[in-house]
C-alpha atoms as a PDB file:
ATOM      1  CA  UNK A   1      58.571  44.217 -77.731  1.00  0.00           C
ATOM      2  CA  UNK A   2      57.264  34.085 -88.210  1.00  0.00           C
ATOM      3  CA  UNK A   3      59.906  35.797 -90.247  1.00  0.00           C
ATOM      4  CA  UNK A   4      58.492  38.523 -93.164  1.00  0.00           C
ATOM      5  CA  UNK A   5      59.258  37.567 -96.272  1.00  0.00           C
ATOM      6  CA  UNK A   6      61.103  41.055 -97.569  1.00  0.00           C
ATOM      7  CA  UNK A   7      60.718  40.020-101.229  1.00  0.00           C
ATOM      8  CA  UNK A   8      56.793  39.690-101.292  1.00  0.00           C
ATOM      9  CA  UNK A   9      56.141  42.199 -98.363  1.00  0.00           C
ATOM     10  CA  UNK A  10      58.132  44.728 -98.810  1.00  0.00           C
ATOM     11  CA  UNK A  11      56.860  45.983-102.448  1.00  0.00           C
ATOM     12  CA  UNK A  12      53.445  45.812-101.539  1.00  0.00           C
ATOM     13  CA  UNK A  13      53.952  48.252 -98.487  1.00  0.00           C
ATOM     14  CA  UNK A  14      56.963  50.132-100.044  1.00  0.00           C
ATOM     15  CA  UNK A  15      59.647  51.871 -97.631  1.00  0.00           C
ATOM     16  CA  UNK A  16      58.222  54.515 -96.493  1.00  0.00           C
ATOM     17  CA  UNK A  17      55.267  52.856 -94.917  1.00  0.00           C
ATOM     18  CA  UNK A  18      57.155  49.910 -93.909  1.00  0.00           C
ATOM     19  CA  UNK A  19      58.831  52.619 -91.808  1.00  0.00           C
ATOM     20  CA  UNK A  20      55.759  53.858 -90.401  1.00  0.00           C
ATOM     21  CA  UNK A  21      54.318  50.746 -89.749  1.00  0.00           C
ATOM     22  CA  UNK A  22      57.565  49.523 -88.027  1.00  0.00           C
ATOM     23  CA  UNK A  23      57.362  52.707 -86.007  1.00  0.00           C
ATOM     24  CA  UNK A  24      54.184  52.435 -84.994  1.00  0.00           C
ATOM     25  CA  UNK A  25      54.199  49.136 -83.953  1.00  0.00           C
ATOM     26  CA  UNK A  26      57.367  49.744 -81.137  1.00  0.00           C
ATOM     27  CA  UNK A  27      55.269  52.028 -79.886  1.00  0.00           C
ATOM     28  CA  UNK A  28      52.813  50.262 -79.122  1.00  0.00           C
ATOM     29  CA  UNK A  29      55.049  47.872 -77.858  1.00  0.00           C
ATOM     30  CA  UNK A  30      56.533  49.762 -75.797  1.00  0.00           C
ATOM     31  CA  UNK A  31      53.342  50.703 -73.910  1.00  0.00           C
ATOM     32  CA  UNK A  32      51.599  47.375 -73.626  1.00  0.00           C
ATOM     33  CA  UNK A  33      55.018  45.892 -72.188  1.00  0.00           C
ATOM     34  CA  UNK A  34      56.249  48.959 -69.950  1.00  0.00           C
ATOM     35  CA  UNK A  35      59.711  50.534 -70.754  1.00  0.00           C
ATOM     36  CA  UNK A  36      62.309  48.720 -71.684  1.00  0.00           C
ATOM     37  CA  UNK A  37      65.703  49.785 -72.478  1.00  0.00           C
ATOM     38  CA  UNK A  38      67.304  51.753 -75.306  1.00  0.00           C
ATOM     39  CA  UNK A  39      69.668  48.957 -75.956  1.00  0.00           C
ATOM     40  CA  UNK A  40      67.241  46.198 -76.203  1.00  0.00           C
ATOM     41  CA  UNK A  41      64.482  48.029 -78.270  1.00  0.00           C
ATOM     42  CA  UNK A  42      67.030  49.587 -80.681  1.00  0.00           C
ATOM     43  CA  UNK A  43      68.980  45.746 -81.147  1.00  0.00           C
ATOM     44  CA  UNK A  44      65.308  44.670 -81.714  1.00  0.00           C
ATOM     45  CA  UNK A  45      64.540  47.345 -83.967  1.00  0.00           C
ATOM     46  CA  UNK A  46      67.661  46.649 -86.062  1.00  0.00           C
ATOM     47  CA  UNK A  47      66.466  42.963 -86.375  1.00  0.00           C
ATOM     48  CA  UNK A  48      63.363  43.674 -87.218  1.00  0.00           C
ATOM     49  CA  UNK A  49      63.767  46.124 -90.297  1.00  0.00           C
ATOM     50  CA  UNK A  50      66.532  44.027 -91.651  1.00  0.00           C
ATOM     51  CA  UNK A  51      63.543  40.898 -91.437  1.00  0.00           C
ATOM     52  CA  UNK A  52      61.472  44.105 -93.550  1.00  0.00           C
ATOM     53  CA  UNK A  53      63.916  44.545 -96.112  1.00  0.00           C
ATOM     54  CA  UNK A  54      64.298  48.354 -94.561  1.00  0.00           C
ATOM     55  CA  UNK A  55      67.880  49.634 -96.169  1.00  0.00           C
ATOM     56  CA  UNK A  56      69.838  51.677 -93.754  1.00  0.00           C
ATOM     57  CA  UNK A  57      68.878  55.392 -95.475  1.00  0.00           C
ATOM     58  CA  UNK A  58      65.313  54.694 -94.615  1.00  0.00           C
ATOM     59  CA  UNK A  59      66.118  54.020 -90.780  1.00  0.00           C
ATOM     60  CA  UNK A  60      66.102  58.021 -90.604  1.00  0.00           C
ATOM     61  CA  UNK A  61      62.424  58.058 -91.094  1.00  0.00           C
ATOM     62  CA  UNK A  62      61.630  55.520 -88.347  1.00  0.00           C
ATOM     63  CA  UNK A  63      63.200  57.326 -85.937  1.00  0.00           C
ATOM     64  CA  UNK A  64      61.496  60.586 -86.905  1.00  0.00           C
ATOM     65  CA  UNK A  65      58.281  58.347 -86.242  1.00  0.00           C
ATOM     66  CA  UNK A  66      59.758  57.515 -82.816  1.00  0.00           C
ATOM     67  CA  UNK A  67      60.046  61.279 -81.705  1.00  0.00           C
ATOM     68  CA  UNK A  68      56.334  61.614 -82.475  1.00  0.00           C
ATOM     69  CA  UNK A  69      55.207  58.670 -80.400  1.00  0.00           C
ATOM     70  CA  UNK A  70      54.901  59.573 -76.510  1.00  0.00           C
ATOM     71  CA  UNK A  71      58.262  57.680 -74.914  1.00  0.00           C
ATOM     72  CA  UNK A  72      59.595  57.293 -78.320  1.00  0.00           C
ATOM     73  CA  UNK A  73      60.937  53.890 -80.014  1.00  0.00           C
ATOM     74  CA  UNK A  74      64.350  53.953 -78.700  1.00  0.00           C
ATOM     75  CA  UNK A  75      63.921  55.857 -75.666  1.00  0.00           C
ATOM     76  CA  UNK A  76      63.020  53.633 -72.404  1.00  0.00           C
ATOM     77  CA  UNK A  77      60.733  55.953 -70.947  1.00  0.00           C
ATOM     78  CA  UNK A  78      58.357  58.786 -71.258  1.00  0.00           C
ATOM     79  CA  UNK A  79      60.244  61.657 -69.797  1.00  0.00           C
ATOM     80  CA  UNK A  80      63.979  62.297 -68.260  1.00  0.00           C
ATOM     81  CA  UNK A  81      65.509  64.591 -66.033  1.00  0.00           C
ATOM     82  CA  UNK A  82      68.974  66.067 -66.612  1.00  0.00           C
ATOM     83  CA  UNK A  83      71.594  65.926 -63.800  1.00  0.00           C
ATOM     84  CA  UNK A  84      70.934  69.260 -62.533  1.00  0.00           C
ATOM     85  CA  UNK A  85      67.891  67.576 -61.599  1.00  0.00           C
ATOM     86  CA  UNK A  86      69.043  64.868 -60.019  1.00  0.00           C
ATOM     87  CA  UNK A  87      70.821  66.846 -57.889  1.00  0.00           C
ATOM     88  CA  UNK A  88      68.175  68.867 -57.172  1.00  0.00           C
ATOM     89  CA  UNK A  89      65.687  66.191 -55.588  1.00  0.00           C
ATOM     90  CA  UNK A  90      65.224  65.611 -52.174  1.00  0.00           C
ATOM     91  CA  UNK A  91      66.413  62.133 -50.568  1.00  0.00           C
ATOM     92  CA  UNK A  92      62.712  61.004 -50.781  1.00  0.00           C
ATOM     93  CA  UNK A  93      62.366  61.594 -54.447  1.00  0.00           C
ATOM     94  CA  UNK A  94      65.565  59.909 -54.887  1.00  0.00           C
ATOM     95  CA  UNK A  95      64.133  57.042 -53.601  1.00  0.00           C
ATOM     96  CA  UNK A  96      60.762  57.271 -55.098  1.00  0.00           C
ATOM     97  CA  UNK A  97      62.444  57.208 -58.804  1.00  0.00           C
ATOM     98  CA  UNK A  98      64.881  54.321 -57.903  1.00  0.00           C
ATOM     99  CA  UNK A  99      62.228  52.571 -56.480  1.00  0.00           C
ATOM    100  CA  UNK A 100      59.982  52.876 -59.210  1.00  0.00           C
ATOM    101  CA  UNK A 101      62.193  52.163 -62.097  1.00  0.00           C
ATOM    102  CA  UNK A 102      63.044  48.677 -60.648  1.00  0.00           C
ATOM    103  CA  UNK A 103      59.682  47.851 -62.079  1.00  0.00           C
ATOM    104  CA  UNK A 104      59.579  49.753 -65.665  1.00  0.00           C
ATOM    105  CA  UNK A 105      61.107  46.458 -67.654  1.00  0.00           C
ATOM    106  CA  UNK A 106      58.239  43.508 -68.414  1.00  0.00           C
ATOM    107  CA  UNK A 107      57.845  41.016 -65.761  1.00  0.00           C
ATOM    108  CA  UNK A 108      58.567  38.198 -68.709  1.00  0.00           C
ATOM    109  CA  UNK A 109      61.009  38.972 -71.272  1.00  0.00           C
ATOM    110  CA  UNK A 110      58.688  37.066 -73.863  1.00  0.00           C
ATOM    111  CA  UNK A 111      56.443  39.736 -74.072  1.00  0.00           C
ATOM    112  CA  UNK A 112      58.148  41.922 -76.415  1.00  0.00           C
ATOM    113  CA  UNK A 113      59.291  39.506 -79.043  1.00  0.00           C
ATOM    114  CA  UNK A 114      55.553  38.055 -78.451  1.00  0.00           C
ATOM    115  CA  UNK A 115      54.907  41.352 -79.331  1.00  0.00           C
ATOM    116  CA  UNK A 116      57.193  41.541 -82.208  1.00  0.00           C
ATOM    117  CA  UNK A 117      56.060  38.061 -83.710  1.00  0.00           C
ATOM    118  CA  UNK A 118      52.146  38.906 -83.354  1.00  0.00           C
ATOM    119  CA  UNK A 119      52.675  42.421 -84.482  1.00  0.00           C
ATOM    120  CA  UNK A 120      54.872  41.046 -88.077  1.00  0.00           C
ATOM    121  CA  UNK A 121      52.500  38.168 -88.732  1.00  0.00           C
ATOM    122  CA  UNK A 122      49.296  40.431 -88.299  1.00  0.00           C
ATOM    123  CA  UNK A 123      50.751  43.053 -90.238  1.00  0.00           C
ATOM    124  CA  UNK A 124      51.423  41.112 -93.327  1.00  0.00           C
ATOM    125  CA  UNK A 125      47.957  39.073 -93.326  1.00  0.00           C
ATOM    126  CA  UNK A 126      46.632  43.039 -92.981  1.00  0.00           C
ATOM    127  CA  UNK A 127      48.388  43.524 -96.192  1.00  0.00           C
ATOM    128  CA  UNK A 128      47.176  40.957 -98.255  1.00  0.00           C
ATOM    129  CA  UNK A 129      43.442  41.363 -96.759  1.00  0.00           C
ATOM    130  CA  UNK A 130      43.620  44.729 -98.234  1.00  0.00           C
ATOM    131  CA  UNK A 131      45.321  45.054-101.210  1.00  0.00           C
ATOM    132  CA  UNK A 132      43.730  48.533-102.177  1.00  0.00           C
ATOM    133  CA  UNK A 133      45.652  50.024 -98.809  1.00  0.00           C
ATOM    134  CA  UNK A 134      48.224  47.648 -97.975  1.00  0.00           C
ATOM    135  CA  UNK A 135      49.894  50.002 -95.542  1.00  0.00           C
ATOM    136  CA  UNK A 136      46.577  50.288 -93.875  1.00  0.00           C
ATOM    137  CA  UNK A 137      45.898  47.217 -93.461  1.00  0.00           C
ATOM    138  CA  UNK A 138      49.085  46.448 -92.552  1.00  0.00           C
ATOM    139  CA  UNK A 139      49.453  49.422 -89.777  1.00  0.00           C
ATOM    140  CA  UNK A 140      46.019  47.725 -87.933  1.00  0.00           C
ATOM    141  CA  UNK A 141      47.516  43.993 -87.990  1.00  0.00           C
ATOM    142  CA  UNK A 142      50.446  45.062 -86.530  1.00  0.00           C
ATOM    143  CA  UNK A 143      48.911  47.290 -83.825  1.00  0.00           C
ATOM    144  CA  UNK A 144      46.477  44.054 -83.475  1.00  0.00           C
ATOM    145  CA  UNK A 145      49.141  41.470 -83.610  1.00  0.00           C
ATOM    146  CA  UNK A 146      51.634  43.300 -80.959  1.00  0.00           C
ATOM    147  CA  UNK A 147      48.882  43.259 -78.604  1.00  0.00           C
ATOM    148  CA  UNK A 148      47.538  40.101 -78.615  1.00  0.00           C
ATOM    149  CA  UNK A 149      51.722  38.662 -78.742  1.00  0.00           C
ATOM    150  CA  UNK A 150      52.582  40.985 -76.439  1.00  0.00           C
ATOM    151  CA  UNK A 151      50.231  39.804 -73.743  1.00  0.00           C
ATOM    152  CA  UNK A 152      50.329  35.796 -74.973  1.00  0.00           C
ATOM    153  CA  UNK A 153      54.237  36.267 -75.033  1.00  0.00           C
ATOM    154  CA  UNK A 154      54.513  37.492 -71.545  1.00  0.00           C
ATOM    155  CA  UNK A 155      52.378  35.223 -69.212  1.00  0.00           C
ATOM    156  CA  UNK A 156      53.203  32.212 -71.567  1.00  0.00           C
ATOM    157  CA  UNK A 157      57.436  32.550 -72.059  1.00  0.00           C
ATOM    158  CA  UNK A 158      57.256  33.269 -68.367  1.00  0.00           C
ATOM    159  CA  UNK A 159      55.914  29.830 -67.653  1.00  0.00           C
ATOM    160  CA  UNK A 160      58.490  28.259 -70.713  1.00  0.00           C
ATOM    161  CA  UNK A 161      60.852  29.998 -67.938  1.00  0.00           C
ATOM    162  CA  UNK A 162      59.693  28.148 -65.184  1.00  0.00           C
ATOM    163  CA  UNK A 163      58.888  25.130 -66.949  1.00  0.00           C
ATOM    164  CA  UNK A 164      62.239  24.796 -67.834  1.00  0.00           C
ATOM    165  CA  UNK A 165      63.675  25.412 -64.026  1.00  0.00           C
ATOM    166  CA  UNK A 166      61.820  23.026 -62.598  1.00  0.00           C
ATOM    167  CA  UNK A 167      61.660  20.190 -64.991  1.00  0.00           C
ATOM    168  CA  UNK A 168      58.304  20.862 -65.527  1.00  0.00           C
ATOM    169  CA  UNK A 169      56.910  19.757 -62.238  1.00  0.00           C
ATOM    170  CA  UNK A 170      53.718  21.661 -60.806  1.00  0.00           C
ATOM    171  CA  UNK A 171      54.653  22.475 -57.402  1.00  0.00           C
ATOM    172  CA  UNK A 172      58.341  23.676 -58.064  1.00  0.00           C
ATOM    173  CA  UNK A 173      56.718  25.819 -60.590  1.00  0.00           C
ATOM    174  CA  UNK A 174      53.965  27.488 -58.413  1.00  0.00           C
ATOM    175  CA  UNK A 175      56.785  27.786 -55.326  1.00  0.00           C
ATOM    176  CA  UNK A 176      59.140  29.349 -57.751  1.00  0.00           C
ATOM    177  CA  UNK A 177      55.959  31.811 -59.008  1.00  0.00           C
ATOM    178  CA  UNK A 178      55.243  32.445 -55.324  1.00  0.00           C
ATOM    179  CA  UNK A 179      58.124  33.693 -54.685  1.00  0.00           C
ATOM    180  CA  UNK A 180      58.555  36.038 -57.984  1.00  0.00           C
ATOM    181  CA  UNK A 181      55.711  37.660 -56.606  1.00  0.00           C
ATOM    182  CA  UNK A 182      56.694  38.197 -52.958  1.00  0.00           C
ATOM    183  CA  UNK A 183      59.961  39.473 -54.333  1.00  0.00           C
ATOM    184  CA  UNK A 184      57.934  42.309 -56.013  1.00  0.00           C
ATOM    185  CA  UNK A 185      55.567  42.948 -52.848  1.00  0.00           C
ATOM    186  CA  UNK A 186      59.139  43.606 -50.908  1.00  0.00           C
ATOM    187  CA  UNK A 187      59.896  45.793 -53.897  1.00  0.00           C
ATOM    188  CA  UNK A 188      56.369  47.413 -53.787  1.00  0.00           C
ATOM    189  CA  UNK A 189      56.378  48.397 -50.142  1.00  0.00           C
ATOM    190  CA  UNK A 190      59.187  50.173 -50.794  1.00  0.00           C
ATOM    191  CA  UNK A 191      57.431  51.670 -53.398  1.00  0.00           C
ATOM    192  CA  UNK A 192      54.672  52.972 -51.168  1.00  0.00           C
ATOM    193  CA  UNK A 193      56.873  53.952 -48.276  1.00  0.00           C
ATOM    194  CA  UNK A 194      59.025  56.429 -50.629  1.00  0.00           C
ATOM    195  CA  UNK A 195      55.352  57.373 -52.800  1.00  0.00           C
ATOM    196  CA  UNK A 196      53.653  58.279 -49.090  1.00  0.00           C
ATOM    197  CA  UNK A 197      57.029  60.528 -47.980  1.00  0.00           C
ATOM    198  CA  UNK A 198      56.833  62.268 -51.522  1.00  0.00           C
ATOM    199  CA  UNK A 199      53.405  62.739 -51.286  1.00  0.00           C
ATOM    200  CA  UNK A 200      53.368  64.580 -47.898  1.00  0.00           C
ATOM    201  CA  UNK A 201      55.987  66.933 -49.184  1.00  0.00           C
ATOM    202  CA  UNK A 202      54.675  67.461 -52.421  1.00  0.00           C
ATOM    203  CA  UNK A 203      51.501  68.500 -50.781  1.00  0.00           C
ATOM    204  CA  UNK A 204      53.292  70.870 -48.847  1.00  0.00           C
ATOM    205  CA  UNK A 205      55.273  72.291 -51.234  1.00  0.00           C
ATOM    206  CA  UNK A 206      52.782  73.057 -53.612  1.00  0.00           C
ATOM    207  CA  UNK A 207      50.510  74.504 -51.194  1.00  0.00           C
ATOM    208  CA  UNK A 208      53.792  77.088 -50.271  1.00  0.00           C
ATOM    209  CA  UNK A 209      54.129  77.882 -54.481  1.00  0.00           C
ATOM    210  CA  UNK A 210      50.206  78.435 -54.480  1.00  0.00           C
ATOM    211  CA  UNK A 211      50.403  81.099 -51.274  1.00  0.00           C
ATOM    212  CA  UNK A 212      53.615  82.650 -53.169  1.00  0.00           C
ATOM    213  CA  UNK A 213      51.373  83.291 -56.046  1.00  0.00           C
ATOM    214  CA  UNK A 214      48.451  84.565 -54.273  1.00  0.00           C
ATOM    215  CA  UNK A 215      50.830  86.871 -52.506  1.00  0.00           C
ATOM    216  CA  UNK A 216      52.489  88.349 -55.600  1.00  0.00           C
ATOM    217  CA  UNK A 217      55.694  86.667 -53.783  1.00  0.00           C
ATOM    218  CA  UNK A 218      56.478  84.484 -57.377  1.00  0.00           C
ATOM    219  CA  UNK A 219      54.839  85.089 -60.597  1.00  0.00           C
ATOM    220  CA  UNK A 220      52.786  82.309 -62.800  1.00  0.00           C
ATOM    221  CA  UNK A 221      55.938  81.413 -64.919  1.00  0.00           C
ATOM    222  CA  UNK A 222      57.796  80.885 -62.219  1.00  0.00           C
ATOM    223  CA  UNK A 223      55.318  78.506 -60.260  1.00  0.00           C
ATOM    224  CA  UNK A 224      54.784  76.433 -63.414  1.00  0.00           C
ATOM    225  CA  UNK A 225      58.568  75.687 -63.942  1.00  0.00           C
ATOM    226  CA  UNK A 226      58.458  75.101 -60.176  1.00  0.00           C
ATOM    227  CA  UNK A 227      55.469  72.410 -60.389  1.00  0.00           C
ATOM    228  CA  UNK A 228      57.033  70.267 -63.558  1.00  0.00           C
ATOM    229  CA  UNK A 229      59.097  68.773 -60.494  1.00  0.00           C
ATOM    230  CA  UNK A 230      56.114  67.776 -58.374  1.00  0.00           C
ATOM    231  CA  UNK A 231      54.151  66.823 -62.118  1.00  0.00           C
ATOM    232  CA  UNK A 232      57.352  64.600 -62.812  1.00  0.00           C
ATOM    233  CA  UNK A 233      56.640  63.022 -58.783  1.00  0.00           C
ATOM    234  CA  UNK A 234      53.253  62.029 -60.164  1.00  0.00           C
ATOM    235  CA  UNK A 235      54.478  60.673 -63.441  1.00  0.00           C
ATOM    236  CA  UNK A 236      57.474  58.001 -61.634  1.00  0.00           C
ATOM    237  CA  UNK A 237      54.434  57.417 -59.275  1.00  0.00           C
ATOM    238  CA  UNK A 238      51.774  56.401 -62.530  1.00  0.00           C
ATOM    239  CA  UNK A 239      54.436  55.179 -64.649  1.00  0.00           C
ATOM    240  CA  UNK A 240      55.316  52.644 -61.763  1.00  0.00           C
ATOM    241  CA  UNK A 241      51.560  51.753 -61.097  1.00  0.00           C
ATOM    242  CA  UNK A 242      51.018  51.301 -64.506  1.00  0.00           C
ATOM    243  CA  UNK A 243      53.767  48.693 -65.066  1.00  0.00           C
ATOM    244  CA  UNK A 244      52.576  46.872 -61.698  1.00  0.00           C
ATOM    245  CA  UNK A 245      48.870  46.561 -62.543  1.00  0.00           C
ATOM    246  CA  UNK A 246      50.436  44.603 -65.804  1.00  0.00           C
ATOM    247  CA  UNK A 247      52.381  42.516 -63.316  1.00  0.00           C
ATOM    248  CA  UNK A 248      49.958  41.626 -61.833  1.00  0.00           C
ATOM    249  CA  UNK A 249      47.910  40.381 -64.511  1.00  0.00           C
ATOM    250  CA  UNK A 250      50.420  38.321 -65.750  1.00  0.00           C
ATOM    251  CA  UNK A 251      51.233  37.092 -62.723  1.00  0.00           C
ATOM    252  CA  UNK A 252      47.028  36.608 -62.039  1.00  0.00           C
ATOM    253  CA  UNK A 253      46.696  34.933 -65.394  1.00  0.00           C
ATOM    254  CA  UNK A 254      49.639  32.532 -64.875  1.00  0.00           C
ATOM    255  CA  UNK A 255      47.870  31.294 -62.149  1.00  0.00           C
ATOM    256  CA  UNK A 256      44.485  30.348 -63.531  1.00  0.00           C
ATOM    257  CA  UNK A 257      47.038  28.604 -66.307  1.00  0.00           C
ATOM    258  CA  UNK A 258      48.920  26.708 -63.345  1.00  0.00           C
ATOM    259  CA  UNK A 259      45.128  25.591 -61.706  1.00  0.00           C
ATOM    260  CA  UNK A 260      44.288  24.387 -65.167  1.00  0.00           C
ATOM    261  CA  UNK A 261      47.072  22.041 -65.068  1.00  0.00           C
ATOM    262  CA  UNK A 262      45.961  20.776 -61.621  1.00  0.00           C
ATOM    263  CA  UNK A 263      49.029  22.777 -59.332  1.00  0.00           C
ATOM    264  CA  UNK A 264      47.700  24.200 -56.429  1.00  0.00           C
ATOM    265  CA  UNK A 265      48.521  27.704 -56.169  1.00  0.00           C
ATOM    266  CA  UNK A 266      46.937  28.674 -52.231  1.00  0.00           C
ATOM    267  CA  UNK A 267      50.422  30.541 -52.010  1.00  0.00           C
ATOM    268  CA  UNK A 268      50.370  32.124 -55.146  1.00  0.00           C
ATOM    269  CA  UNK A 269      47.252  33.488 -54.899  1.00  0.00           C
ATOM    270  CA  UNK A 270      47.943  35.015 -51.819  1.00  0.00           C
ATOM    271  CA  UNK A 271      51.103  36.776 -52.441  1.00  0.00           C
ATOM    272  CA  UNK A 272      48.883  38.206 -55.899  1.00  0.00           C
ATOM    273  CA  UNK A 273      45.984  39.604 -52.973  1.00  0.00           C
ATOM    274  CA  UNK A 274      48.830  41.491 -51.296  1.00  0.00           C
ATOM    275  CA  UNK A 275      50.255  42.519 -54.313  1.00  0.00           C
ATOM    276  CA  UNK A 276      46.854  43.658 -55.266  1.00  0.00           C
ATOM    277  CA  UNK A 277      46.308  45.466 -51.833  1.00  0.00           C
ATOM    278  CA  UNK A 278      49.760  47.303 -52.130  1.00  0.00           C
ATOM    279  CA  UNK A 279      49.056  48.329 -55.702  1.00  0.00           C
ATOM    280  CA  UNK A 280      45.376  49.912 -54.704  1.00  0.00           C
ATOM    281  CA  UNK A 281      47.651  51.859 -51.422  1.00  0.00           C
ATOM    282  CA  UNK A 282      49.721  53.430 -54.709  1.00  0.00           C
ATOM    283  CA  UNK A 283      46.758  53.904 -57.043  1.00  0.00           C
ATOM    284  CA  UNK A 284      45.569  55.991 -53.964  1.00  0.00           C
ATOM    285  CA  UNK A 285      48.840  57.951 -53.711  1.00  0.00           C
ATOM    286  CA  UNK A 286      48.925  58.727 -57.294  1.00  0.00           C
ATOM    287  CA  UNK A 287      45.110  60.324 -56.921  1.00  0.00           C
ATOM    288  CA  UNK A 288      45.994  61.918 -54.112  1.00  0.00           C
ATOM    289  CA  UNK A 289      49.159  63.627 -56.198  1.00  0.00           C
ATOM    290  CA  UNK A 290      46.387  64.553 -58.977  1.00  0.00           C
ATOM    291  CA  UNK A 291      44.358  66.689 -56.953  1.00  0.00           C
ATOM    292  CA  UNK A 292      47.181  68.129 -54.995  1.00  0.00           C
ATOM    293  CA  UNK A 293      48.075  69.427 -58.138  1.00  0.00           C
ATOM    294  CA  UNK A 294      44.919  70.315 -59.033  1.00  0.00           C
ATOM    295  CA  UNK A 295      43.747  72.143 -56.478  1.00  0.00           C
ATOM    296  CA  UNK A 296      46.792  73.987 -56.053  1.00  0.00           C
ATOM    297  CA  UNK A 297      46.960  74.913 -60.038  1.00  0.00           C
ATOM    298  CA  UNK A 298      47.720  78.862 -60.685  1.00  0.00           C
ATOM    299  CA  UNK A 299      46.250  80.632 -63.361  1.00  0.00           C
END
């Protein structure tokens, strides 16, 4: 998000739980490596069940699994708006979800087939370490294994990546990294500017539904359908956070790998402080959005 041998694997699990445990397993991938597009997980998905031995009839049931699990398998994100929404958003909350998507795929596009490699292997050494539940056992090594490749595949095929563009040589590679990461913190401030103009309106607005209520102006129903909009402000806002705090961690843990080496990495580091600083400004904004809803919340 090693190649399974379908003819030893597959009869031990049998289809229907390989097609849980393949289910399972892009979801998890898709929350430890942010969204990623519905192209790109469902050409990965595809790859991966053929690896399973998975015939086409039994792809149904995986994507049953998928509706169950928050964002889905083939879906890139957690929630969606129709166009009569889009249309219906102020020029600030246009902003605030273009901003924020431009940081919903993975900062290193190793991190899902990490994922996918750590996630396969671990779920067919599950299945032969328990041989009374093989799907079991196979469901936990993959939820294991996609972690632990997710994470290793991200920080480390980002370095292959810069390895690779500058023939291996320390400084070009912490430069290059330096600058990755003060692309993002122009990125970012955008990303607070349009999260601080959404906020103050928000605020506003929900304080007007609130006195509406209170008034016998607008009835309950109608100020609930009227706050999924401001809920849906939060969620771009968290969603957006969420996939920057795992930026930065890469980014943080690619530079202890770079001082290893012996690279110095002054630069680096500093661009990951700001980074940091910017990302605690919309950690802020998002609590901020939690307890405007909350203590505007009609009952």
């Amino acid at each position: 998000m090693m190649p399974w041998n379908r003819h030893i694997f597959a009869p031990a699990l049998g289809l229907p739980s390989i097609g849980v445990v393949v289910s399972k397993m892009f979801g998890f991938i898709a929350q430890i490596t942010g969204r990623v597009s519905k192209v790109a997980i469902a050409m990965v998905t595809a790859v991966a069940l053929v690896a399973a031995g998975v015939p086409a009839p039994a792809w149904a049931e995986i994507q049953e699994q998928s509706d169950k699990t928050p964002g889905g398998i083939l879906d890139g994100s957690g929630s969606s708006s129709s166009v009569e929404d889009e249309k219906e958003l102020t020029p600030a909350e246009k902003q605030l979800r273009s901003d924020s998507s431009e940081f919903a795929e993975t900062v290193a596009g190793g991190a899902i087939f990490g994922a996918i490699l750590g996630a396969m292997a671990m779920a067919a050494l599950g299945a032969l370490g328990n041989p009374g539940n093989a799907a079991a056992g196979a469901a936990r090594g993959a939820i294991m294994g996609a972690a632990i490749g997710g994470i290793m595949g991200g920080v480390d095929g980002y370095l292959t990546a810069k390895q690779r563009e500058s023939a291996n040589n320390n400084i070009r590679m912490t430069n290059s990294m330096a600058e990755d990461v003060r692309k993002d913190n122009e990125r970012l401030e955008r990303l607070v500017k349009s999260s601080n103009d959404v906020l103050a309106d928000s605020r506003m607005q929900l304080a007007d539904i609130k006195s509406q209520v209170d008034q016998n102006q607008k009835t309950v129903a109608q100020a609930d359908a009227e706050r999924q909009r401001y809920e849906k402000n939060r969620d771009a806002m968290q969603t957006a956070l969420n996939d920057l705090q795992k930026r930065r961690d890469n980014y943080a843990q690619a530079a202890t790998k770079m001082r290893s080496r012996g690279a110095r990495t002054a630069d680096l580091d500093r661009q990951i402080d700001s980074l940091n600083k910017q990302i605690e400004q919309l950690e802020k904004n998002v609590g901020a959005m939690n307890n405007a809803l909350a203590v505007t919340k009609v009952s």
